[in-house]
PDB file of N, CA and C in Angstrom:
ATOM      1  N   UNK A   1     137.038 173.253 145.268  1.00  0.00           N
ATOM      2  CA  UNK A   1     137.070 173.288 146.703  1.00  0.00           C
ATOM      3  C   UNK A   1     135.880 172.482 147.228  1.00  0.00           C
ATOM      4  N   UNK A   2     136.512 171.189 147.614  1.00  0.00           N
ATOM      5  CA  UNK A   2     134.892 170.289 148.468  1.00  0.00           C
ATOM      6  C   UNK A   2     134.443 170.954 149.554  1.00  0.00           C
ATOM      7  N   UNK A   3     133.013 171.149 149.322  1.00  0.00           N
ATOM      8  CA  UNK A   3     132.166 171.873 150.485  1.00  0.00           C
ATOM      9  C   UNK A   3     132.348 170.799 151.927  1.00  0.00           C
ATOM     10  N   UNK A   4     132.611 171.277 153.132  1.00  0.00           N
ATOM     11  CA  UNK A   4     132.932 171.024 153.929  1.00  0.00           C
ATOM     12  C   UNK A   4     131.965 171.778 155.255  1.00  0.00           C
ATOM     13  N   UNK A   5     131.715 171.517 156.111  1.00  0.00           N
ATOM     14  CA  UNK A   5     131.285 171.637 157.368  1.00  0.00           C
ATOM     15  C   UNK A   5     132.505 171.274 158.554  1.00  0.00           C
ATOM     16  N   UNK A   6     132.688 172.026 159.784  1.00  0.00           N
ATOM     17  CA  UNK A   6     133.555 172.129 160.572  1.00  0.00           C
ATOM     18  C   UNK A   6     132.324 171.938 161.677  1.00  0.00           C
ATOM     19  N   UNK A   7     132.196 171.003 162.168  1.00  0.00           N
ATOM     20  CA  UNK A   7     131.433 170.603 163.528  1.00  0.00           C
ATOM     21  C   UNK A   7     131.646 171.639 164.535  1.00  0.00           C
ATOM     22  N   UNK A   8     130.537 172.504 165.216  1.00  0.00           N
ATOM     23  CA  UNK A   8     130.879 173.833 166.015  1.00  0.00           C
ATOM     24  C   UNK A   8     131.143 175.169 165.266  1.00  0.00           C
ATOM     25  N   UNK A   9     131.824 175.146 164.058  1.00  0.00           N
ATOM     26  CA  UNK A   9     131.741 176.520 163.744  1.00  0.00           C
ATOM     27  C   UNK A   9     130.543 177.293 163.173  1.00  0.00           C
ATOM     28  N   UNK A  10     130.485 178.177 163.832  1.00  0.00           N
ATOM     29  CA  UNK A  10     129.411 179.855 163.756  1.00  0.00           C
ATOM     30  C   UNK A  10     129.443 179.913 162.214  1.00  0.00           C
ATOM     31  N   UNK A  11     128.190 180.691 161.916  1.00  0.00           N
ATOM     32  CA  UNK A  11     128.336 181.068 160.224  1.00  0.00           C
ATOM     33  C   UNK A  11     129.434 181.758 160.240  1.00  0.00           C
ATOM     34  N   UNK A  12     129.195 183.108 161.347  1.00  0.00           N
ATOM     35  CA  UNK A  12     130.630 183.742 161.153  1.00  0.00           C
ATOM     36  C   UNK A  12     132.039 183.729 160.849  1.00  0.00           C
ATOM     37  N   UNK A  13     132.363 182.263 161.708  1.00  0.00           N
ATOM     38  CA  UNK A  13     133.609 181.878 161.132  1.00  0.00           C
ATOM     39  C   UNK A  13     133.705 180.899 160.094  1.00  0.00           C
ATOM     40  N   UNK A  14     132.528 180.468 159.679  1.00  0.00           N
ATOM     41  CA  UNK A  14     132.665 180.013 158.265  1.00  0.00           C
ATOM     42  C   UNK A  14     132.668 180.461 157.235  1.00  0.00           C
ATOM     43  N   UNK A  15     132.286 182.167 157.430  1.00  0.00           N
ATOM     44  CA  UNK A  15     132.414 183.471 156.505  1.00  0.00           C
ATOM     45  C   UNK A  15     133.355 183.243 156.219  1.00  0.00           C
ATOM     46  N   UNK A  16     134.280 183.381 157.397  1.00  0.00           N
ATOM     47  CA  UNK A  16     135.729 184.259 157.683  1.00  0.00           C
ATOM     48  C   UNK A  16     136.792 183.235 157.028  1.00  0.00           C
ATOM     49  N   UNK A  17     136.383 181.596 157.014  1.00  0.00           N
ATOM     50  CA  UNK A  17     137.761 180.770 156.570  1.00  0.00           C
ATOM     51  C   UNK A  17     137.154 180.688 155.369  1.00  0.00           C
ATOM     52  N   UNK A  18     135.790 180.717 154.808  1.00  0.00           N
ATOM     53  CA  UNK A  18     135.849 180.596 153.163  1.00  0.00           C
ATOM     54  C   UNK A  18     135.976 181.719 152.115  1.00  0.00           C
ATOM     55  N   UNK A  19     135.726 183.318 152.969  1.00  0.00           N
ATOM     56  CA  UNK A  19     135.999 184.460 152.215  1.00  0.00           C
ATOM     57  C   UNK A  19     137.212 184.564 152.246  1.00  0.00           C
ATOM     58  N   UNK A  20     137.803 184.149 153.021  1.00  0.00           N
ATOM     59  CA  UNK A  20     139.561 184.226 153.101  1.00  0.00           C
ATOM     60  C   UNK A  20     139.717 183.296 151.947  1.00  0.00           C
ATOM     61  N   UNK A  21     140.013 182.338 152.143  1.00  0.00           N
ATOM     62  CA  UNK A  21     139.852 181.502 150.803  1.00  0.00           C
ATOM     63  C   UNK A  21     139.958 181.626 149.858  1.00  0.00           C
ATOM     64  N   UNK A  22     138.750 181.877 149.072  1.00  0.00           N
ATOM     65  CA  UNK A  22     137.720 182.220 148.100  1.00  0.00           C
ATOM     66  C   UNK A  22     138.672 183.736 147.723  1.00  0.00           C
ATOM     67  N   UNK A  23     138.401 184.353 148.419  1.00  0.00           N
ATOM     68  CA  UNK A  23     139.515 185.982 148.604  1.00  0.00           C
ATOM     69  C   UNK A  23     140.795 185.457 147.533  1.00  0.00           C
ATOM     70  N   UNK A  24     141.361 184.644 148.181  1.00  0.00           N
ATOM     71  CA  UNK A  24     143.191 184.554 148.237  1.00  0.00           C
ATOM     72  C   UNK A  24     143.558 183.856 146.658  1.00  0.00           C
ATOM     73  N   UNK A  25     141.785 183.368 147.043  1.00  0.00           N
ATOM     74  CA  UNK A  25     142.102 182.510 145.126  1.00  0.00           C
ATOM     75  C   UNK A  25     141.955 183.202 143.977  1.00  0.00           C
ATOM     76  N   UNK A  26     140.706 183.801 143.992  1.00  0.00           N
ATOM     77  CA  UNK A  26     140.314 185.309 143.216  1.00  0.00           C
ATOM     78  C   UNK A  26     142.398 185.914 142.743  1.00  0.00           C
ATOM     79  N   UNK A  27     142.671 186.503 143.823  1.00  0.00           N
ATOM     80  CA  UNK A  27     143.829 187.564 143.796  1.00  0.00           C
ATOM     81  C   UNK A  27     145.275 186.428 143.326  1.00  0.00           C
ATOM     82  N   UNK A  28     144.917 185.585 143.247  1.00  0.00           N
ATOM     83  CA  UNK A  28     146.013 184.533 142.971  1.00  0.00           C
ATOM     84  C   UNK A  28     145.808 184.265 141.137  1.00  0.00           C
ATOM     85  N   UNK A  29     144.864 184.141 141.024  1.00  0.00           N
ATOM     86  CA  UNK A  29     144.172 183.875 139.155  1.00  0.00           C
ATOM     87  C   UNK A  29     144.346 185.474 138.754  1.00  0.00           C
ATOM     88  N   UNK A  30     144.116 186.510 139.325  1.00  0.00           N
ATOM     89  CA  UNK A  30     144.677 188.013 138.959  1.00  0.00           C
ATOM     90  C   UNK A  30     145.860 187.954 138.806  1.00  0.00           C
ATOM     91  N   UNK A  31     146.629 187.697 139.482  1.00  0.00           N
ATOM     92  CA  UNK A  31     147.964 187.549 139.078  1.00  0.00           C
ATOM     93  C   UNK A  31     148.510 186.983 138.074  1.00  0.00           C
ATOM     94  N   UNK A  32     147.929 185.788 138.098  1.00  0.00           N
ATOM     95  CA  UNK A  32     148.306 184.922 136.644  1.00  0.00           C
ATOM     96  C   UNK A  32     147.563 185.728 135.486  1.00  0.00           C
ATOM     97  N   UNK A  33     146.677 186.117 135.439  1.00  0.00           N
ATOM     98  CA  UNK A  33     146.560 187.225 134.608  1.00  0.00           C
ATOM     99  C   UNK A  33     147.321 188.397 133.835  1.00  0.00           C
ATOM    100  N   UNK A  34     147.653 188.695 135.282  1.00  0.00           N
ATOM    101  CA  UNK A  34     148.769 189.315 134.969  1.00  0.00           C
ATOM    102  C   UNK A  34     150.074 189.104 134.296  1.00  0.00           C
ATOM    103  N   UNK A  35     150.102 187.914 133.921  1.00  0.00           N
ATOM    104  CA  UNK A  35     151.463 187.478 133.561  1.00  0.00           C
ATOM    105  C   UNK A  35     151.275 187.578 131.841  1.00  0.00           C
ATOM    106  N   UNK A  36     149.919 187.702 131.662  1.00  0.00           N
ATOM    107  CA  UNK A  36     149.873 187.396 129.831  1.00  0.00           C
ATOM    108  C   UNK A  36     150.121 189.202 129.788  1.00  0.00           C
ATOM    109  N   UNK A  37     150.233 190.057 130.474  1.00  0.00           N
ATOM    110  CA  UNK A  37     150.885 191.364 130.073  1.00  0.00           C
ATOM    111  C   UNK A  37     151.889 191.483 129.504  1.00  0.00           C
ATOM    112  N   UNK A  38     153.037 190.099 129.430  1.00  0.00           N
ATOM    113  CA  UNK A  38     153.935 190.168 129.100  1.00  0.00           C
ATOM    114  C   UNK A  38     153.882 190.224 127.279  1.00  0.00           C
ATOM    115  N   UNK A  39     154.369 191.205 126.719  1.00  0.00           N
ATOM    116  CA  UNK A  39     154.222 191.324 125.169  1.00  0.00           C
ATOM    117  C   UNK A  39     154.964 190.658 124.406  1.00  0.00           C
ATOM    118  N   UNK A  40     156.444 190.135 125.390  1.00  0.00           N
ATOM    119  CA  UNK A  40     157.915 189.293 124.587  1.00  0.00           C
ATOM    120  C   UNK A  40     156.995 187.796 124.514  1.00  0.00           C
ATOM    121  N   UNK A  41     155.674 187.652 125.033  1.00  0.00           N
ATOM    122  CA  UNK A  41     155.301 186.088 125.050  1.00  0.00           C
ATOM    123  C   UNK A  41     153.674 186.428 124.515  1.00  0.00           C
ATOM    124  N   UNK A  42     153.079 187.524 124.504  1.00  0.00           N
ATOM    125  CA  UNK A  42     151.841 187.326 124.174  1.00  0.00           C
ATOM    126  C   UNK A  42     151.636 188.731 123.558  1.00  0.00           C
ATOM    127  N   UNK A  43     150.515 188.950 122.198  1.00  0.00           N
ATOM    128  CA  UNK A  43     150.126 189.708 121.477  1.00  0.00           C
ATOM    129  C   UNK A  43     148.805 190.004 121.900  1.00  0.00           C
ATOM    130  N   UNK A  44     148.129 191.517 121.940  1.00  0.00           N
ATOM    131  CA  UNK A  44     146.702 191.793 121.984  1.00  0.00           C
ATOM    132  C   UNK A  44     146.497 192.939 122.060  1.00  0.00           C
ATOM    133  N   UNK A  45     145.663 194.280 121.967  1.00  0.00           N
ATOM    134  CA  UNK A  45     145.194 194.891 121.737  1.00  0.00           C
ATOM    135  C   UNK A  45     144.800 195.852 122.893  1.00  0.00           C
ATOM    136  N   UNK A  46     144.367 196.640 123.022  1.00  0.00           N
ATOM    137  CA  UNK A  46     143.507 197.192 123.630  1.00  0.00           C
ATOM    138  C   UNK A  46     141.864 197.428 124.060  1.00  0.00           C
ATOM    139  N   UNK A  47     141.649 196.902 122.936  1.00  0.00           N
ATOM    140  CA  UNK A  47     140.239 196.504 122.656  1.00  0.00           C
ATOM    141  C   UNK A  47     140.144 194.970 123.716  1.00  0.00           C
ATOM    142  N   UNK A  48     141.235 194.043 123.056  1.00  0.00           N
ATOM    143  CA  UNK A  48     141.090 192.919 123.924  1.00  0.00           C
ATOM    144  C   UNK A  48     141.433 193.196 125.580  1.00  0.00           C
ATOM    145  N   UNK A  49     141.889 193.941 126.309  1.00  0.00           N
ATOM    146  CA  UNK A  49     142.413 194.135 127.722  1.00  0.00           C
ATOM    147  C   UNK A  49     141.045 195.228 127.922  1.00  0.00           C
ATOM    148  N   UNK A  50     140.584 195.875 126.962  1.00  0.00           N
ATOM    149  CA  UNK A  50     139.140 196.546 127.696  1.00  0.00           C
ATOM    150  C   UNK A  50     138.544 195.411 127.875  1.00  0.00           C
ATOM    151  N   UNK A  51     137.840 194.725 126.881  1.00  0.00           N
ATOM    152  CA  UNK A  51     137.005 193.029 127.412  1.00  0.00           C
ATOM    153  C   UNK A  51     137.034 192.480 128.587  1.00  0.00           C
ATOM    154  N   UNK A  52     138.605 192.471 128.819  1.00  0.00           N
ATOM    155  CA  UNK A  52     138.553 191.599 129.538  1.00  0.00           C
ATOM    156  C   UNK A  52     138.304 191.929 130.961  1.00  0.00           C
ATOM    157  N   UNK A  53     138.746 193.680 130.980  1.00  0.00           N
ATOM    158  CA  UNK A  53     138.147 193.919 132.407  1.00  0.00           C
ATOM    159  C   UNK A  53     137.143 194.789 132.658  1.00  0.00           C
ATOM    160  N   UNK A  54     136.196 194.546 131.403  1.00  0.00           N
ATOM    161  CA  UNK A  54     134.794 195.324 131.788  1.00  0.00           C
ATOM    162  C   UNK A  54     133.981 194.032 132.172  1.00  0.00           C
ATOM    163  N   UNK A  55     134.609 192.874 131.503  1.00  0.00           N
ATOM    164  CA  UNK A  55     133.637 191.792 131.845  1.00  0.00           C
ATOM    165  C   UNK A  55     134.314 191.560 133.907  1.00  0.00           C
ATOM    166  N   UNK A  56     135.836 191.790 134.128  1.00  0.00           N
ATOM    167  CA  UNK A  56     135.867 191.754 135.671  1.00  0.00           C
ATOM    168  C   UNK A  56     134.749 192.402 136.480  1.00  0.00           C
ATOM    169  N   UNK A  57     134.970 193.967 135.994  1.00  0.00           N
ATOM    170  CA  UNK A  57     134.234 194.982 136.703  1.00  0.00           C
ATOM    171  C   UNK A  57     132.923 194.809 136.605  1.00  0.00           C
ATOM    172  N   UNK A  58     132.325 194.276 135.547  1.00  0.00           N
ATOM    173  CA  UNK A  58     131.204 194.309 135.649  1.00  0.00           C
ATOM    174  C   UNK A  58     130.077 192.765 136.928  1.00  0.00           C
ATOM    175  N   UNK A  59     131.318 192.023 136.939  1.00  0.00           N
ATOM    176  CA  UNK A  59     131.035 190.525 137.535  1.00  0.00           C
ATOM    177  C   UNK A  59     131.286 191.052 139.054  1.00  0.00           C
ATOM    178  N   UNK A  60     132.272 191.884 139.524  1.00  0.00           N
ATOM    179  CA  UNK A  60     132.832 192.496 140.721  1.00  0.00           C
ATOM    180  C   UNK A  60     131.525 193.405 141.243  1.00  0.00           C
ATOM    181  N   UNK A  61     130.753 194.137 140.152  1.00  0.00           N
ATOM    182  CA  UNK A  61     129.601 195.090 141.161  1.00  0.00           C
ATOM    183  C   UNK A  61     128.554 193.883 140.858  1.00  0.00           C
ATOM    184  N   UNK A  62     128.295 193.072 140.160  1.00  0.00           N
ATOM    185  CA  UNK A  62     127.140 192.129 140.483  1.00  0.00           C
ATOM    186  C   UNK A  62     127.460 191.825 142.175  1.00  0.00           C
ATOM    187  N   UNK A  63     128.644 190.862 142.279  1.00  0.00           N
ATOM    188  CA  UNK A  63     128.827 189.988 143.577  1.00  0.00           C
ATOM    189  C   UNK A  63     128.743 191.045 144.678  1.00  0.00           C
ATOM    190  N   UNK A  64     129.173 192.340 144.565  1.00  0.00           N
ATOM    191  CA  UNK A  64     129.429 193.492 145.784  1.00  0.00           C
ATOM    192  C   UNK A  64     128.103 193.663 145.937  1.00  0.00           C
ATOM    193  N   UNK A  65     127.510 193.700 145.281  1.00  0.00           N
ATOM    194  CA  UNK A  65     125.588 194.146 144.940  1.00  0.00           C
ATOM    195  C   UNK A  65     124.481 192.957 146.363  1.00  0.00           C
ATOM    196  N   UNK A  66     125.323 191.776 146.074  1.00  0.00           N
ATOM    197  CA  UNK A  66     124.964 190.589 146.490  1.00  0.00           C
ATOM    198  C   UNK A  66     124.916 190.763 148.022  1.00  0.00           C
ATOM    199  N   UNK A  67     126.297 191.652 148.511  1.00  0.00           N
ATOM    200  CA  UNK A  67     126.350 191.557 150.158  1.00  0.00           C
ATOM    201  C   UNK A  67     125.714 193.026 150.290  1.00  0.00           C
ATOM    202  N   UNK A  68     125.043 193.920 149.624  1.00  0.00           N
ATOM    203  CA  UNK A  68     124.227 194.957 149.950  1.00  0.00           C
ATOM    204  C   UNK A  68     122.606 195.135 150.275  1.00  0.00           C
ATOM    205  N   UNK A  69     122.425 193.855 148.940  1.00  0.00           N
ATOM    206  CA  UNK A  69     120.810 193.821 148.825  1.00  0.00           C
ATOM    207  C   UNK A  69     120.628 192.267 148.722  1.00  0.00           C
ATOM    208  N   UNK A  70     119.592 191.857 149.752  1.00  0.00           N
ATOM    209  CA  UNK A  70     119.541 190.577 150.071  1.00  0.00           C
ATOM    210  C   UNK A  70     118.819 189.984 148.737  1.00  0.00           C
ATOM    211  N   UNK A  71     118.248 188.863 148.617  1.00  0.00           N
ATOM    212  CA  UNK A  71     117.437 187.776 147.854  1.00  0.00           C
ATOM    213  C   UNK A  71     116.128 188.166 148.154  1.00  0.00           C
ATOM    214  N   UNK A  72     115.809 188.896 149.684  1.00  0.00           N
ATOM    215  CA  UNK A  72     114.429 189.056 150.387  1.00  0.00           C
ATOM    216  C   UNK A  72     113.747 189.913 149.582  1.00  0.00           C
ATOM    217  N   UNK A  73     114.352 191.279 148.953  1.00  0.00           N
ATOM    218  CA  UNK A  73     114.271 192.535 148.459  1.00  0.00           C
ATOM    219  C   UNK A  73     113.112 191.898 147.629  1.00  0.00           C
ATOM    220  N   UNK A  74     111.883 193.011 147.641  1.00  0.00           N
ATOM    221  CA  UNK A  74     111.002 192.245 146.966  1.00  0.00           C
ATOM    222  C   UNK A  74     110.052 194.097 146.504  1.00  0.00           C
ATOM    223  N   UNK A  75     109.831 194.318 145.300  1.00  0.00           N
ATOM    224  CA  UNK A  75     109.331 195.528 144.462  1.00  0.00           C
ATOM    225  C   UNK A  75     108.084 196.035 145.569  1.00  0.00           C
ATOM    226  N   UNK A  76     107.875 196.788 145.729  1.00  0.00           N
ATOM    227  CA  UNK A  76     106.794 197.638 146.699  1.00  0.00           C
ATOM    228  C   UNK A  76     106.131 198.716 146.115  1.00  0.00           C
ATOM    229  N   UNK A  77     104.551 198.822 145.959  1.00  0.00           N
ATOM    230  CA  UNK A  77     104.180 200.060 145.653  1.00  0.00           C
ATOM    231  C   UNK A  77     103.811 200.804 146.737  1.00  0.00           C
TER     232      UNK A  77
END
């Protein structure tokens, strides 16, 4: 996706058209994911489908982490 600037638009709505985005693409590659569930076309384990979504879940609370606690956050005694 080429980074782009829209002359006039607010951060806000540059949130709003690249989390949409960004959003729609995420849930679009899940899906295709979803498709290697199929067992008549692909072999694996359980062990392999834990992997693969502890490494999601675990990448999902990094980024959620990201819009909670800023970059500023800095250790205090």
């Amino acid at each position: 996706m080429p980074k782009r600037k829209i002359e006039g638009e607010t951060p806000e709505e540059r949130f709003r058209r690249l989390g949409a985005a960004r959003t729609n693409e995420v849930l679009s590659r899940l899906k295709i994911l979803g498709n290697c569930a199929n067992r008549q076309l692909y072999s694996y384990t359980e062990k392999d489908i834990d992997k693969i979504f502890s490494v999601i879940d675990r990448r999902l609370k990094e980024v959620r982490a990201k819009f909670h606690f800023g970059k500023s956050d800095s250790f205090k005694l």
